[in-house]
N, C-alpha and C. Protein backbone atom coordinates (compact mmCIF):
# COMPACT_ATOMS: atom_id res chain seq x y z
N UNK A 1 -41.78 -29.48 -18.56
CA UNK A 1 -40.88 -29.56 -17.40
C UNK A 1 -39.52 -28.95 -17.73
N UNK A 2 -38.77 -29.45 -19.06
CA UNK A 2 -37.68 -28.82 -19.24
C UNK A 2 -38.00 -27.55 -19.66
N UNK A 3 -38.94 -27.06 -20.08
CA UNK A 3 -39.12 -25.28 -20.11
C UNK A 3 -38.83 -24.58 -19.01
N UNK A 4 -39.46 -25.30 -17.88
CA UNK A 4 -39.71 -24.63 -16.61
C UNK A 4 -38.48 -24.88 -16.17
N UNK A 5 -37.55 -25.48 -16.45
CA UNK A 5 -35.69 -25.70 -15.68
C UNK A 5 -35.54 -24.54 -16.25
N UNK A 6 -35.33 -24.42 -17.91
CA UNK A 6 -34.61 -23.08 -18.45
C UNK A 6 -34.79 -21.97 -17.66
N UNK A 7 -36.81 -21.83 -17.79
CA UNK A 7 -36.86 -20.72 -17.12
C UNK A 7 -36.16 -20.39 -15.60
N UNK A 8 -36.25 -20.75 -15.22
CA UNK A 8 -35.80 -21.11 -13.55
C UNK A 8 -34.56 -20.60 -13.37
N UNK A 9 -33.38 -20.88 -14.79
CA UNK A 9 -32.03 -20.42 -14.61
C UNK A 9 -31.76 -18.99 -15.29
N UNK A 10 -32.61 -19.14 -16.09
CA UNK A 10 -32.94 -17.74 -16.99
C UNK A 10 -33.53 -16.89 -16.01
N UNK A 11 -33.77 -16.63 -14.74
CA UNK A 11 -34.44 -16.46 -13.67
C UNK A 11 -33.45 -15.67 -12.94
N UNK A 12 -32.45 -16.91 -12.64
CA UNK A 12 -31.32 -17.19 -11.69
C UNK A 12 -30.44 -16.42 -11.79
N UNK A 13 -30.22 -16.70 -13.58
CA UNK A 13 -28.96 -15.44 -14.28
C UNK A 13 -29.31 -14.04 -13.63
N UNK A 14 -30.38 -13.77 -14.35
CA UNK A 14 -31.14 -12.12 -14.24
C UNK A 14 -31.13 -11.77 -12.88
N UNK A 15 -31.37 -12.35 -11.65
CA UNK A 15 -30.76 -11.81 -10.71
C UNK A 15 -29.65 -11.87 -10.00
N UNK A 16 -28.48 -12.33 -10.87
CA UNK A 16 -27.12 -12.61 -10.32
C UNK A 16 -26.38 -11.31 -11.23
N UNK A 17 -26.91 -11.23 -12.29
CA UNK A 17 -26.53 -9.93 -12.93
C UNK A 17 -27.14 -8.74 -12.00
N UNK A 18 -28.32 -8.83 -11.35
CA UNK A 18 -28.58 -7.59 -10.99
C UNK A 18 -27.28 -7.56 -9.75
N UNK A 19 -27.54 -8.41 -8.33
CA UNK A 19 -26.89 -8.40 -7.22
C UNK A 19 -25.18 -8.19 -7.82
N UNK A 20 -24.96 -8.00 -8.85
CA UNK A 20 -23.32 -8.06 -9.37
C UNK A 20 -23.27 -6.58 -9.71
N UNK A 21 -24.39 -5.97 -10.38
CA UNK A 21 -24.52 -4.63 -10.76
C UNK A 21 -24.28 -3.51 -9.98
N UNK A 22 -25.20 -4.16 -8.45
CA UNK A 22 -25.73 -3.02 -7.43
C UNK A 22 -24.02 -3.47 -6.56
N UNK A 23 -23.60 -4.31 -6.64
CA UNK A 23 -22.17 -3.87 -5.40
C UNK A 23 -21.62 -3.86 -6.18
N UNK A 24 -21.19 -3.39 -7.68
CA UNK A 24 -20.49 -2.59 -8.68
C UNK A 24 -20.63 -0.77 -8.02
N UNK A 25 -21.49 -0.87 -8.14
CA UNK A 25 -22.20 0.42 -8.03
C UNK A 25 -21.49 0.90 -6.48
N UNK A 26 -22.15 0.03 -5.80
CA UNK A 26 -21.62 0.62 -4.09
C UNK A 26 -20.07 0.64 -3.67
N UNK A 27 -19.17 0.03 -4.62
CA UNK A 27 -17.63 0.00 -4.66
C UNK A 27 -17.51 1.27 -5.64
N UNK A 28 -18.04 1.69 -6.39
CA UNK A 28 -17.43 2.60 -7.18
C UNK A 28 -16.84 4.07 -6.96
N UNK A 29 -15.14 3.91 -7.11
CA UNK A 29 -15.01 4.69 -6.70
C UNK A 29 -13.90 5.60 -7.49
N UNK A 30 -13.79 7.41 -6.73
CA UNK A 30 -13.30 8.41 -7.57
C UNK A 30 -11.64 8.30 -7.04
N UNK A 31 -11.15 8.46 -8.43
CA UNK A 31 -9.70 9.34 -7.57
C UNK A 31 -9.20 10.39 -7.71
N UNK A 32 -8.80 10.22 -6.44
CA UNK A 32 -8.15 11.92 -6.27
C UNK A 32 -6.78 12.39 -6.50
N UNK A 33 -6.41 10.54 -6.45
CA UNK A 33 -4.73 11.01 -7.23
C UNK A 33 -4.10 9.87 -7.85
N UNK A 34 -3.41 9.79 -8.66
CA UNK A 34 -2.73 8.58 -9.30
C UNK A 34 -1.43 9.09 -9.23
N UNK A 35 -0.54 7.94 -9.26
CA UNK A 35 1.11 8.49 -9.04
C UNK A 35 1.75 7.03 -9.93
N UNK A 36 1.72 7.00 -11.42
CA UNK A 36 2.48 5.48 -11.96
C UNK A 36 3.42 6.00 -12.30
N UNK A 37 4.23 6.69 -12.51
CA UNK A 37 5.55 5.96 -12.90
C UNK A 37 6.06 6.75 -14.26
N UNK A 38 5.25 7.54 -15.02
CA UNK A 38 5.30 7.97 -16.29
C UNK A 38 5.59 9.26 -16.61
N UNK A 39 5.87 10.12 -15.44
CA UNK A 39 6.12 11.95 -15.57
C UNK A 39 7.29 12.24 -14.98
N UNK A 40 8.64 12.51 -15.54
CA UNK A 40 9.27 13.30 -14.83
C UNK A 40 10.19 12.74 -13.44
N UNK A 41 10.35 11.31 -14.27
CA UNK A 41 11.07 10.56 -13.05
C UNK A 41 12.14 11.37 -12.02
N UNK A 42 13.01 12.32 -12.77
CA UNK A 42 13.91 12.88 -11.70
C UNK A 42 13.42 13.78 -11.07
N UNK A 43 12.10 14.49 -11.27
CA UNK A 43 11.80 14.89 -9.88
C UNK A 43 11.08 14.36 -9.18
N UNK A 44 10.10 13.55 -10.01
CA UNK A 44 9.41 12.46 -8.64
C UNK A 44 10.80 11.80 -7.47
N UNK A 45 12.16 11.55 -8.63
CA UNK A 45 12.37 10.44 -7.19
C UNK A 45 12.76 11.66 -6.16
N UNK A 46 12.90 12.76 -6.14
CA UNK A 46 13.29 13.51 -4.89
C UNK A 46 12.04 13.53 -3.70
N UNK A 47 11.22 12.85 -4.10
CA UNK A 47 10.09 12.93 -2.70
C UNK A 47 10.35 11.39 -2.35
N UNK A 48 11.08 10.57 -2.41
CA UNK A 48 11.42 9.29 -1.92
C UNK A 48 13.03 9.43 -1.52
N UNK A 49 12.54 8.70 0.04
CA UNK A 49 13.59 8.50 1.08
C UNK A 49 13.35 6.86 1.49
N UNK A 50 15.03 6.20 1.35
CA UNK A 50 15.32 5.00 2.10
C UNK A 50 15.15 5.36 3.39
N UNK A 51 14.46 4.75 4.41
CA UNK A 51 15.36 4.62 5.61
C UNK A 51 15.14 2.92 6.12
N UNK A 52 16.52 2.60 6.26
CA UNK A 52 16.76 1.09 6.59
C UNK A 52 17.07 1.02 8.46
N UNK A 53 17.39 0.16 8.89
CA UNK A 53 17.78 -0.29 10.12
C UNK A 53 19.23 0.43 10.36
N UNK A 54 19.96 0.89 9.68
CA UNK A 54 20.73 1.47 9.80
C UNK A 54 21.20 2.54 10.26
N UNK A 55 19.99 3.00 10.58
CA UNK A 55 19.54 4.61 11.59
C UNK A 55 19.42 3.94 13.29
N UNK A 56 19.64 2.71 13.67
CA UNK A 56 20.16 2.31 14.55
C UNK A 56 21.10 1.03 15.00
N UNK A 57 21.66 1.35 14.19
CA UNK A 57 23.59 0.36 14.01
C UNK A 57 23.17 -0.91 12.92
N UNK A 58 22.21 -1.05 12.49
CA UNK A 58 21.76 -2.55 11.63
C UNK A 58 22.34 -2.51 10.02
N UNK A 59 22.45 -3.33 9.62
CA UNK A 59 23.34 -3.77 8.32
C UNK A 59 22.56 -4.00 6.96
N UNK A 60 21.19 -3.90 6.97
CA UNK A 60 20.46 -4.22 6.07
C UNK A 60 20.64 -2.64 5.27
N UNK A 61 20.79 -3.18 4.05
CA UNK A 61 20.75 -2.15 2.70
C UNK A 61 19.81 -2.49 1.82
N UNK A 62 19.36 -1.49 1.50
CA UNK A 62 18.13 -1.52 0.06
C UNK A 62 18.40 -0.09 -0.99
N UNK A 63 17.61 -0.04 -1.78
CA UNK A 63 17.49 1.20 -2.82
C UNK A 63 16.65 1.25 -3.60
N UNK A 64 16.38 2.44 -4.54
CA UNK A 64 15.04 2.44 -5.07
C UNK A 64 15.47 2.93 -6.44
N UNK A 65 14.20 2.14 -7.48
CA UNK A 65 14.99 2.50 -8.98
C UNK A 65 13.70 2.86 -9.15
N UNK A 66 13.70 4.15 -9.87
CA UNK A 66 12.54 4.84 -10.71
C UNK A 66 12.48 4.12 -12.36
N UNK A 67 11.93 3.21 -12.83
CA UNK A 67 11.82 3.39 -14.09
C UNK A 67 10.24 3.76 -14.63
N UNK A 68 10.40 4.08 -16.11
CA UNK A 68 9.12 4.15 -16.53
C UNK A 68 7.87 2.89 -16.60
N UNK A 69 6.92 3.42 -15.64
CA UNK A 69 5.77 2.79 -15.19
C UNK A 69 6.28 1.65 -13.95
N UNK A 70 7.12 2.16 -13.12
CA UNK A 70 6.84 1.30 -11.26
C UNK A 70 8.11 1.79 -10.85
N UNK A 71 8.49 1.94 -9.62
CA UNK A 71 9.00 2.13 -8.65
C UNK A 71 10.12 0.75 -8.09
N UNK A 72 11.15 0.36 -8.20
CA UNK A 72 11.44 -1.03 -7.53
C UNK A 72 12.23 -0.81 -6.51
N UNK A 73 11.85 -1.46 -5.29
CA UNK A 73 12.31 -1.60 -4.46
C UNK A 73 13.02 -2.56 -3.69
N UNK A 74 14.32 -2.59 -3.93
CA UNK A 74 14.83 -4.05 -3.53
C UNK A 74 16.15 -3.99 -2.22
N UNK A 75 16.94 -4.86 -2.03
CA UNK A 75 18.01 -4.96 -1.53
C UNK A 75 18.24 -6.11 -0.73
N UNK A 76 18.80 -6.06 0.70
CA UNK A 76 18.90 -7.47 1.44
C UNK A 76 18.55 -7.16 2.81
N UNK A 77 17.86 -7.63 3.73
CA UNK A 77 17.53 -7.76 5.23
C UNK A 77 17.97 -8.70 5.63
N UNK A 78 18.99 -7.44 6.88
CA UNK A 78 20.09 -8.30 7.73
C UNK A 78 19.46 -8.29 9.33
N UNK A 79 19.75 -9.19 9.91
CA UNK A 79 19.33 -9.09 11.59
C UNK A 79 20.31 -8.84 12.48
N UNK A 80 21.29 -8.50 11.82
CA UNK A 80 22.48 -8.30 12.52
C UNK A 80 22.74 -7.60 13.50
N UNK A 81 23.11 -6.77 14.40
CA UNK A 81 23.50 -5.38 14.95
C UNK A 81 21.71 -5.26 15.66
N UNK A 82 20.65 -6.19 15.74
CA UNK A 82 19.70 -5.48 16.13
C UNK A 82 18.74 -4.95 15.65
N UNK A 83 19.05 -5.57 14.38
CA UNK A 83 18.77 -4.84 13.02
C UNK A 83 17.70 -5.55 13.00
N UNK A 84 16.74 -5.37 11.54
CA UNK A 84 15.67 -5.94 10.60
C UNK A 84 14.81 -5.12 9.95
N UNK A 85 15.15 -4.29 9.49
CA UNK A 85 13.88 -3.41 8.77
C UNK A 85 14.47 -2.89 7.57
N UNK A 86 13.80 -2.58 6.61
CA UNK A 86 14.00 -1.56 5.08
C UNK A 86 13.06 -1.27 4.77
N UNK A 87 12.54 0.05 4.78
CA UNK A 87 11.61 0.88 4.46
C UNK A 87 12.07 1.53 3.16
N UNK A 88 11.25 2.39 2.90
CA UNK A 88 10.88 3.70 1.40
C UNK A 88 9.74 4.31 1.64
N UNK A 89 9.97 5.82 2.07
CA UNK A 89 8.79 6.35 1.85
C UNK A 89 8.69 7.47 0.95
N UNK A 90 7.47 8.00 1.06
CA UNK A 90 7.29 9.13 0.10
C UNK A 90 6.67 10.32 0.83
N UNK A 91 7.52 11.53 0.60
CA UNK A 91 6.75 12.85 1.35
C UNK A 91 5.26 13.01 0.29
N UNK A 92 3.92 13.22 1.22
CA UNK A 92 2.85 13.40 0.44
C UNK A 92 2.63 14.75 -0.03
N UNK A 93 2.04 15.54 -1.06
CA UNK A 93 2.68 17.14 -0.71
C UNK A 93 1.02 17.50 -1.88
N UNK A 94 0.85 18.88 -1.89
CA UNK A 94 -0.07 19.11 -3.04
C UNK A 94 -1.28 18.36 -3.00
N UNK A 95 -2.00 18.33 -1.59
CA UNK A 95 -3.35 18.26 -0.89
C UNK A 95 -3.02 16.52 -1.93
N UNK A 96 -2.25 15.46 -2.22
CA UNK A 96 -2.71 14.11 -2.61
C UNK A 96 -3.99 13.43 -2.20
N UNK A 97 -3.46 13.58 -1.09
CA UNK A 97 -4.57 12.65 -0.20
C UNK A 97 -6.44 13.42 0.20
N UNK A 98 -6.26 14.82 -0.30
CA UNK A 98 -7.64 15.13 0.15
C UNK A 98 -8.49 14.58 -0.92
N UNK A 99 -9.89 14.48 0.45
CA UNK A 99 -11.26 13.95 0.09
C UNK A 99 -10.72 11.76 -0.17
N UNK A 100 -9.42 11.84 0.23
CA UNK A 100 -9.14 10.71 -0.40
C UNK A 100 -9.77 9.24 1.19
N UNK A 101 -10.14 8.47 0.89
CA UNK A 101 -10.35 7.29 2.51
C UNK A 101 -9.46 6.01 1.78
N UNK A 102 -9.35 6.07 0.42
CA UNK A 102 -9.05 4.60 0.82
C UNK A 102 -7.44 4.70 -0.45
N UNK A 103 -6.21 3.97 0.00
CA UNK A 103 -5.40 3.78 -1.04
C UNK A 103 -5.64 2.60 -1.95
N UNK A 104 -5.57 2.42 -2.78
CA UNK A 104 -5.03 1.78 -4.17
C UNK A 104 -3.83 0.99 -4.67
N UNK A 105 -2.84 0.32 -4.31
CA UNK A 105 -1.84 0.11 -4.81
C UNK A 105 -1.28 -1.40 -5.36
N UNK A 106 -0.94 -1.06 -6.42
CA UNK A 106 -0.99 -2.14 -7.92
C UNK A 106 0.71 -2.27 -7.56
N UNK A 107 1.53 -3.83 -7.10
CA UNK A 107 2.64 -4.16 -6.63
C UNK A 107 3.12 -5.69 -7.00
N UNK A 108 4.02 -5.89 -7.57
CA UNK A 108 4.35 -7.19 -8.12
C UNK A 108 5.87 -7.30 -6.86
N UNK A 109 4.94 -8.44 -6.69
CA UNK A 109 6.12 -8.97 -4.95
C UNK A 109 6.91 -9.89 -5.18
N UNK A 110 7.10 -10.24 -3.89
CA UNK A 110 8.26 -11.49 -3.98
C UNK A 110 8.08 -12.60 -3.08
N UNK A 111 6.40 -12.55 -2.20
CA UNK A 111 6.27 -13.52 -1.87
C UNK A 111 6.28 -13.34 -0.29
N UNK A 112 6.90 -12.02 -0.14
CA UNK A 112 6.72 -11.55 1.25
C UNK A 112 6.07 -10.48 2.03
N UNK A 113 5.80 -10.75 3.10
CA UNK A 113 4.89 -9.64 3.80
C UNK A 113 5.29 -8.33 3.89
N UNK A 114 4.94 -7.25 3.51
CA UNK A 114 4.87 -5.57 3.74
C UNK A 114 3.69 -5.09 4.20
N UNK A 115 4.50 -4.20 5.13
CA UNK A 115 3.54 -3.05 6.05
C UNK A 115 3.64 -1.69 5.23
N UNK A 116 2.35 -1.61 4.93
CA UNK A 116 1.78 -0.07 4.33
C UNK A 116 1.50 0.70 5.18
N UNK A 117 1.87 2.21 5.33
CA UNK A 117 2.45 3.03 6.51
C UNK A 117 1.99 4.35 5.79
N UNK A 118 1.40 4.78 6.86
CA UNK A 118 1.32 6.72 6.77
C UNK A 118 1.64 7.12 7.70
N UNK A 119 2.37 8.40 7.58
CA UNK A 119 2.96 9.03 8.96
C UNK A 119 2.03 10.86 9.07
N UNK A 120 1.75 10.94 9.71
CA UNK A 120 1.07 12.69 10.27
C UNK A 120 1.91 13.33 9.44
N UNK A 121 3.22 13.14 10.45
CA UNK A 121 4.35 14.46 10.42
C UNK A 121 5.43 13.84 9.53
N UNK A 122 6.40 14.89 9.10
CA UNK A 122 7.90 14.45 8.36
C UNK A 122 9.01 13.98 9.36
N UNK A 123 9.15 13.40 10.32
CA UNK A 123 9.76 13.40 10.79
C UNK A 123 10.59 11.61 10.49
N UNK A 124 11.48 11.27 11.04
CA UNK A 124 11.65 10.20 10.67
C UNK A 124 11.26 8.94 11.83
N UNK A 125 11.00 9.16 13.13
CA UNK A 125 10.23 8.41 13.85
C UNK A 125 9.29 8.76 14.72
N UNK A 126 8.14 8.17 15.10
CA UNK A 126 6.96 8.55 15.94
C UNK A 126 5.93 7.44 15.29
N UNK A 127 4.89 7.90 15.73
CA UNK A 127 3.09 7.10 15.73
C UNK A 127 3.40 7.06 13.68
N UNK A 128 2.97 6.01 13.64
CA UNK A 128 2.57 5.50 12.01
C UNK A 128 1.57 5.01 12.00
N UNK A 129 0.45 4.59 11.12
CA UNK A 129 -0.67 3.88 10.40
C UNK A 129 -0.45 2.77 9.95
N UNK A 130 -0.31 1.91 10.11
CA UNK A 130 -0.19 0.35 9.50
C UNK A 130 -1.09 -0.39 9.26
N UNK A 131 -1.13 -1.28 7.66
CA UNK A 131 -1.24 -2.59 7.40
C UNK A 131 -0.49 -3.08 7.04
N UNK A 132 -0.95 -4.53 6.96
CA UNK A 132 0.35 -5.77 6.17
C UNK A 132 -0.29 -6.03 5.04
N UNK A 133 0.26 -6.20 4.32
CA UNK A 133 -0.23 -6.90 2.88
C UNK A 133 0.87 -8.36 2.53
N UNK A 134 -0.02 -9.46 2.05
CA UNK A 134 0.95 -10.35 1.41
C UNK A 134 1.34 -10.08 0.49
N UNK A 135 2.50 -10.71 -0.81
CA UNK A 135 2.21 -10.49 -1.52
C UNK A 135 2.24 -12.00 -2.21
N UNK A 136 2.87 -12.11 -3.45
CA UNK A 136 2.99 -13.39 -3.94
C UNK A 136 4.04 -13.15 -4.69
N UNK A 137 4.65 -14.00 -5.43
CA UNK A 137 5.99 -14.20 -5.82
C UNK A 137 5.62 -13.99 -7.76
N UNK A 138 6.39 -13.13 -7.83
CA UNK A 138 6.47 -12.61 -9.46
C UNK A 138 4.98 -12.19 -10.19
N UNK A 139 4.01 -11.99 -8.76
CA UNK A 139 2.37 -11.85 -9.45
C UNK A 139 2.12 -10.23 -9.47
N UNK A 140 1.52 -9.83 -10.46
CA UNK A 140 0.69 -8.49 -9.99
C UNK A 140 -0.57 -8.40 -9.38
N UNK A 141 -0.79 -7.86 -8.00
CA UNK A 141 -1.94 -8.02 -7.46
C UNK A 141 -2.46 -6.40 -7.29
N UNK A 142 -3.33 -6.24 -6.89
CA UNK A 142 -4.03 -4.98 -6.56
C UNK A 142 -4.44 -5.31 -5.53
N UNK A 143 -4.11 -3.88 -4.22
CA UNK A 143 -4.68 -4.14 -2.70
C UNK A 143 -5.38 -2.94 -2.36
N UNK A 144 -6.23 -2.53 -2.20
CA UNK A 144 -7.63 -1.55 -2.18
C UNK A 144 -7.93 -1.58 -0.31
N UNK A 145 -7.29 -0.62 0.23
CA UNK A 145 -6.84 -0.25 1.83
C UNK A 145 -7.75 0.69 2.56
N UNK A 146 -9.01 0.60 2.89
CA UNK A 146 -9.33 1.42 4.19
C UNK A 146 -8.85 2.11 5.17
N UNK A 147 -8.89 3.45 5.40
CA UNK A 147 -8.11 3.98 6.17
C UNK A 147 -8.79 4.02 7.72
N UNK A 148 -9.73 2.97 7.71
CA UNK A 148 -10.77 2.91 9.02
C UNK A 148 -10.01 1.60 9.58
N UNK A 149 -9.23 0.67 8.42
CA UNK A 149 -8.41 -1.00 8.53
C UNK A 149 -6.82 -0.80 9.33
N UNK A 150 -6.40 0.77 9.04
CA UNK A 150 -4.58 1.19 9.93
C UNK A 150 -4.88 1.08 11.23
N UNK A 151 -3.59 0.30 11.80
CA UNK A 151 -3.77 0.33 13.14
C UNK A 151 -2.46 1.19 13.38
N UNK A 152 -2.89 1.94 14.72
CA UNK A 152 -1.69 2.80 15.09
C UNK A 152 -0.80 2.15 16.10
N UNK A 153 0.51 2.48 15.46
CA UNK A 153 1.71 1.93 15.96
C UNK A 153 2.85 2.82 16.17
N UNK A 154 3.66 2.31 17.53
CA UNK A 154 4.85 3.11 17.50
C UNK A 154 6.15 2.16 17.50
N UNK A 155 6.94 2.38 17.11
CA UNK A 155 8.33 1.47 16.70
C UNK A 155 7.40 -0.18 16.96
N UNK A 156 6.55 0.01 16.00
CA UNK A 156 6.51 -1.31 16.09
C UNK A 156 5.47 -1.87 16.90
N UNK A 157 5.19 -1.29 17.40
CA UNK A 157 4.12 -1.72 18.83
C UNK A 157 2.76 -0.68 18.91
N UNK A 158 2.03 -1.72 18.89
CA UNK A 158 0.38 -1.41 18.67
C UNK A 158 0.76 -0.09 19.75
N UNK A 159 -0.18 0.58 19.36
CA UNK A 159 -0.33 2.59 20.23
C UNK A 159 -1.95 2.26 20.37
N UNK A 160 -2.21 2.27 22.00
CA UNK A 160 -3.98 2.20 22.08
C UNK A 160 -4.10 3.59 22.37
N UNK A 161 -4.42 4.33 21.00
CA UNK A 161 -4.71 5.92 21.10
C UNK A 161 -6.25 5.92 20.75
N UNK A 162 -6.63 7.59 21.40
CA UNK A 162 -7.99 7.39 20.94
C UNK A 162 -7.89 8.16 19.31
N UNK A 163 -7.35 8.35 18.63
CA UNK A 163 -7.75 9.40 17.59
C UNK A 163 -8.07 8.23 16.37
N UNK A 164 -8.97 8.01 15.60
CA UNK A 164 -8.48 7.59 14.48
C UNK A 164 -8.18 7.73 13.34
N UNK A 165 -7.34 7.21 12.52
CA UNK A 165 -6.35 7.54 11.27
C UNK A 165 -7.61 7.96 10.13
N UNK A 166 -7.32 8.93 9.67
CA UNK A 166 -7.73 10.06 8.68
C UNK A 166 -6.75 10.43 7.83
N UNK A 167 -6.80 9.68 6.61
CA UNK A 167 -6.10 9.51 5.37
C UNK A 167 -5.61 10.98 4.87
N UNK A 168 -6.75 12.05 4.92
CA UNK A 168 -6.25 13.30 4.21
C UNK A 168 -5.28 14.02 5.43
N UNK A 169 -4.86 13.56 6.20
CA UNK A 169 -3.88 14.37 7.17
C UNK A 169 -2.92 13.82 7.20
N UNK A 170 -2.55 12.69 6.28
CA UNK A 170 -1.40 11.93 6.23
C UNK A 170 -0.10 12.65 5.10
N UNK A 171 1.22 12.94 5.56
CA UNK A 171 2.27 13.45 5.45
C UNK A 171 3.45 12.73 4.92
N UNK A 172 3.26 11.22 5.00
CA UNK A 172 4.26 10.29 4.53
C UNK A 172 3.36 9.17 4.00
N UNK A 173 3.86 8.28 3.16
CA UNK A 173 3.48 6.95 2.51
C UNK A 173 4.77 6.88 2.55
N UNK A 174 4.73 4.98 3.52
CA UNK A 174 5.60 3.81 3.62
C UNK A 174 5.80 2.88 3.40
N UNK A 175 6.19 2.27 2.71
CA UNK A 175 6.36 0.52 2.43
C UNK A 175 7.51 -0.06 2.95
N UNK A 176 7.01 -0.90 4.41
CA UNK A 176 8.56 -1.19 5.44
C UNK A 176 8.29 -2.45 5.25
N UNK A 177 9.21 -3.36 5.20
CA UNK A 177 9.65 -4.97 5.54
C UNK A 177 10.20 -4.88 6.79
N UNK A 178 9.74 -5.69 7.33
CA UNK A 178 10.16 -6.15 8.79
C UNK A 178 9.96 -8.02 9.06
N UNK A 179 9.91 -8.90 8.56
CA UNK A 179 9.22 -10.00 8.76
C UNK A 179 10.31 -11.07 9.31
N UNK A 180 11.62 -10.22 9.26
CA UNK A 180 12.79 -11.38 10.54
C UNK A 180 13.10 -12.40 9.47
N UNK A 181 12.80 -12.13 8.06
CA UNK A 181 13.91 -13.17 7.12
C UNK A 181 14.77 -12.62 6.46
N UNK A 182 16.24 -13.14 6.66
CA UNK A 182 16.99 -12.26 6.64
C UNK A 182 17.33 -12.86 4.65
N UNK A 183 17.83 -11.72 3.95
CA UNK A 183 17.96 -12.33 2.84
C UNK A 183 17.53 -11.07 1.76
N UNK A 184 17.62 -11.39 0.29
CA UNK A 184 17.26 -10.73 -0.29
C UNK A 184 15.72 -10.87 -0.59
N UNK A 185 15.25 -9.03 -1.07
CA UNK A 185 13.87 -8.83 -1.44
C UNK A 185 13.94 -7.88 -2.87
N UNK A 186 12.48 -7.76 -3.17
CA UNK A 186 12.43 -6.86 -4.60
C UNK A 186 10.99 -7.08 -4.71
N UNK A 187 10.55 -5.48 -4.65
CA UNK A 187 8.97 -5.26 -4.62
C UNK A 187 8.97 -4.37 -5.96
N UNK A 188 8.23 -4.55 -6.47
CA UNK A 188 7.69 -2.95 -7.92
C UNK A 188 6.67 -2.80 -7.31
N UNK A 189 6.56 -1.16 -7.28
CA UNK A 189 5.23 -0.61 -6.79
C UNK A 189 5.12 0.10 -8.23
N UNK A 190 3.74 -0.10 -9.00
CA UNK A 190 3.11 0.27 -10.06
C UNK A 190 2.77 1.48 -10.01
N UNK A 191 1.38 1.37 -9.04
CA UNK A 191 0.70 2.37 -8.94
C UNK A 191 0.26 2.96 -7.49
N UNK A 192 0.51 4.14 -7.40
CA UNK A 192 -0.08 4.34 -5.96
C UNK A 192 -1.30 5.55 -6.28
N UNK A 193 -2.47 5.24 -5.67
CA UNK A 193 -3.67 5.70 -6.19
C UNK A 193 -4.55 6.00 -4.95
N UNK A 194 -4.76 7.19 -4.66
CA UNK A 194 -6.01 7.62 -3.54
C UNK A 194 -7.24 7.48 -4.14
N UNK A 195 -8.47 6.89 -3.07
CA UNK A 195 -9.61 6.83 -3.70
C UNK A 195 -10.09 7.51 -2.66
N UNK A 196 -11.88 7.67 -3.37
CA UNK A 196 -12.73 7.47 -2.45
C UNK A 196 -14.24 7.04 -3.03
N UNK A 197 -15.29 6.87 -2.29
CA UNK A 197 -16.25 6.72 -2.35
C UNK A 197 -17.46 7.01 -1.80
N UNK A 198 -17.24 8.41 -1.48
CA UNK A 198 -17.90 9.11 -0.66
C UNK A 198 -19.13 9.79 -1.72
């Protein structure tokens, strides 16, 4: 009887290893670009632009520090003037994103919500791609983003368009706070990484 328990779990194992193997396999995926933190900081930071609430009378300030291995992004969100937002984005340039569907990005938070953003064009407002991500307070997490999961938005407000968001035609990467608490923040972005799995 107790043979036949062992066997039974010895059984159990062997196909929990397999079913662990095969959606190893079906997640596995290539990249097409990595961006940490480790080449040439002064010209990477010239493809990163603040833009805060301040591009329409609002008081919130932030800034961005390049060090070796992450990106930090911090400052204070004010509601003042009408205000509430601090963004950072990055012009995408040198085909990044082709063959790419899904982003990657390795971010030690502060406990508050950010919207992950692609924009078409360079411009500084129109239609964007959005998710939210939580984060957690002093943790490193990894968030692995579908570009089938962006919903399209304009200042803010769901856009019921028919086209949908297609990662390799994307022109900007954004990381905006908007969440109406006014106060200080500080995000490190590690790694920003295009995949796919095609």
């Amino acid at each position: 009887m107790h043979a036949w328990v062992a066997i039974s779990k010895l059984f159990l194992i062997f196909i929990l290893i397999i079913i662990s193997g095969a959606s190893y396999a079906q997640n596995k995926f290539t990249n097409t670009f990595v961006l940490n933190f480790t080449n040439d900081l002064s010209l990477e930071r010239k493809n990163w632009l603040i833009v805060n609430d301040s591009v329409m009378g609002g008081l919130t300030n932030s800034d961005i520090d390049l060090e070796v291995g992450k990106l930090v992004f911090a400052g204070k969100l004010s509601l003042k003037n009408n205000g509430g937002f601090a963004s950072v984005r990055r012009r995408l340039i040198d085909n990044e994103t082709n063959q790419a569907d899904y982003v990657k990005l390795i971010i030690k938070g502060d406990g508050r919500a950010y919207k992950i953003r692609f924009r078409l064009n360079g411009y500084l407002d129109g239609l964007a791609y959005e998710q939210t991500i939580q984060t957690k307070l002093n943790v490193v997490d990894t968030y692995v983003l579908h570009e089938k999961d962006f919903e399209a938005v304009y200042r803010s407000r769901i856009f019921n368009g028919d086209d949908a968001f297609d990662l390799q035609d994307a022109l900007q990467f954004e990381i905006m706070l908007t969440d109406k608490n006014e106060g200080e923040f500080y995000l490190e972005l590690i790694e920003l990484n295009f995949l796919t799995n095609k």
